[in-house]
Protein backbone atom coordinates (compact mmCIF):
# COMPACT_ATOMS: atom_id res chain seq x y z
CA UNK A 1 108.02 99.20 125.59
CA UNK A 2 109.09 96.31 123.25
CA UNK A 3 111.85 96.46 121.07
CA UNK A 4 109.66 96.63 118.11
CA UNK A 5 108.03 99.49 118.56
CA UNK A 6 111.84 101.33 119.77
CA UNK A 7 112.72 100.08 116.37
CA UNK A 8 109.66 101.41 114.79
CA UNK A 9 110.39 105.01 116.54
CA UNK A 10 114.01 105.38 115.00
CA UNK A 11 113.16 104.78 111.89
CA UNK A 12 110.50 107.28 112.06
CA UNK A 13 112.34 109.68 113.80
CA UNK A 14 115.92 108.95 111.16
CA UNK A 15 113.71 109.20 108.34
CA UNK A 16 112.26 112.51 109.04
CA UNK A 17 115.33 114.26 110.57
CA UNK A 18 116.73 113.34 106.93
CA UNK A 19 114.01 114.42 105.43
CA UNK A 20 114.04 117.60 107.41
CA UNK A 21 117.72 118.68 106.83
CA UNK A 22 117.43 118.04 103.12
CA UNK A 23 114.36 120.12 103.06
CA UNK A 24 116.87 122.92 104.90
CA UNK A 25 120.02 121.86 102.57
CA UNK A 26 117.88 123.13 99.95
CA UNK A 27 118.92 119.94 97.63
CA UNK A 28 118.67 119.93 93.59
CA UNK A 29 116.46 116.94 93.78
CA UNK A 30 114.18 118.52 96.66
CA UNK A 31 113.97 121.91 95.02
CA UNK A 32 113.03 120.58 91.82
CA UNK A 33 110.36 118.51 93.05
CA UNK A 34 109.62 121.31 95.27
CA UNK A 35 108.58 123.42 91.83
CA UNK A 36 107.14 120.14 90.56
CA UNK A 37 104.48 120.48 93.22
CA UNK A 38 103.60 124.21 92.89
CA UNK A 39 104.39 125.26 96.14
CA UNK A 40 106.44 128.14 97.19
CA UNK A 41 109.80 127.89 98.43
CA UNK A 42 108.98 129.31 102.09
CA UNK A 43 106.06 126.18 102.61
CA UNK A 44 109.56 123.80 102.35
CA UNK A 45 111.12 125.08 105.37
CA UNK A 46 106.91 125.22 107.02
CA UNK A 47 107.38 121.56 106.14
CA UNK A 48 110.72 120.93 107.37
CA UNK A 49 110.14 122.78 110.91
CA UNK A 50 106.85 120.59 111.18
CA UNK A 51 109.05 117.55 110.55
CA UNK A 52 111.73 118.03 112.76
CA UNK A 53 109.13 119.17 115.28
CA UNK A 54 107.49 115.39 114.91
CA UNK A 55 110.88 113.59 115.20
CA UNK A 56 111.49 115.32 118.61
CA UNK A 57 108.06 114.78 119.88
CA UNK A 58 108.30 111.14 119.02
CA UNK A 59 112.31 111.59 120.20
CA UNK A 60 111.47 112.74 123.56
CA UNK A 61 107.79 110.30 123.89
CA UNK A 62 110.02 107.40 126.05
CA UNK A 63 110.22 110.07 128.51
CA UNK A 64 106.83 111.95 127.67
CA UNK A 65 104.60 109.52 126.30
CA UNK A 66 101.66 111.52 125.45
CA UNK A 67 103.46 113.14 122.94
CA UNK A 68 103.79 110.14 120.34
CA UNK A 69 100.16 110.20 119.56
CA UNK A 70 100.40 114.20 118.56
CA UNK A 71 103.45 113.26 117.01
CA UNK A 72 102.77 110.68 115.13
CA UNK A 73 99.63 112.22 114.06
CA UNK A 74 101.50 115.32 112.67
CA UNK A 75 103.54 113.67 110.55
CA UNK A 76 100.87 111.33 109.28
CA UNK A 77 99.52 114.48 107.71
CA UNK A 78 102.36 115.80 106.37
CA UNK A 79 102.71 112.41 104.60
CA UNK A 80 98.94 112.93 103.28
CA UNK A 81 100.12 116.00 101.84
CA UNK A 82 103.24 114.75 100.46
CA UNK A 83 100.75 111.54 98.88
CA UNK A 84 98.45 114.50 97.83
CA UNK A 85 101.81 116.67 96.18
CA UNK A 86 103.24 114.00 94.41
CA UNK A 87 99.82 112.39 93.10
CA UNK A 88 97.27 115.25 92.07
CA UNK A 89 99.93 118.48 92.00
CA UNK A 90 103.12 117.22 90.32
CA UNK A 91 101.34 114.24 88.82
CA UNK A 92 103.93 111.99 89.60
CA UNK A 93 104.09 108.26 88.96
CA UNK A 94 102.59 106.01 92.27
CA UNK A 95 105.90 104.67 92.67
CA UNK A 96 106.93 108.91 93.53
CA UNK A 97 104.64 108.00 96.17
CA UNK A 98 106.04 104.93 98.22
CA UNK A 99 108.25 106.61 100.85
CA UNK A 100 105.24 108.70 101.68
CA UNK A 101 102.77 105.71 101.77
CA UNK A 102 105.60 103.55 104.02
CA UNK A 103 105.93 106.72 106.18
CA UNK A 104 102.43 107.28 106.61
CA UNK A 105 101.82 103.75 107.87
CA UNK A 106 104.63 103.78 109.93
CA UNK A 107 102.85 107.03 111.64
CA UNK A 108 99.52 105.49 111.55
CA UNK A 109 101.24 102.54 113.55
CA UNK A 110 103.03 104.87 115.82
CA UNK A 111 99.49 105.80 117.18
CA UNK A 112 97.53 102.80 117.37
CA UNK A 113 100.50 101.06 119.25
């Protein structure tokens, strides 16, 4: 495995596990965009389980590699939904959308590698 891609899978996995707990933390800025998006509370902690579940898949895929392409493929849909949340539901600017666009290429990349 290069050091690339090992790179490539802790940023993924960091990025999400942050992503996850502030999801969980319940934050201001993460509940308000949260309401900004129209869905209800509960689908937040849906979306932070899923998360975390994708870190630890791609977490544990040195050991089990079959499980970065599932992985990887799970959170590139959650970051199609996020693109979808902050674009057509809270009508956010593009730039709203950038950590979900970087994410979802980084996914998309964590399966073709």
């Amino acid at each position: 495995m290069s050091l690339t891609l090992v790179i490539l899978k802790w940023i993924v996995i960091c990025m999400f596990a942050f992503s996850s707990a502030i999801k969980f933390l319940r934050t201001k800025s993460m509940v308000r965009h949260w309401n900004e998006y129209r869905y209800p509370m509960w689908f937040m902690h849906v979306t932070a389980i899923l998360e975390l579940i994708g870190s630890f898949g791609i977490l544990i895929s040195s050991w089990v590699p079959a499980t970065l392409i599932y992985a990887a493929a799970l959170l590139a849909v959650l970051m199609l939904g996020a693109i979808h949340a902050h674009l057509a539901r809270a009508k956010h600017s593009p730039f709203m959308a950038i950590n979900a666009c970087l994410m979802l290429i980084l996914s998309i990349t964590l399966i073709v590698a």
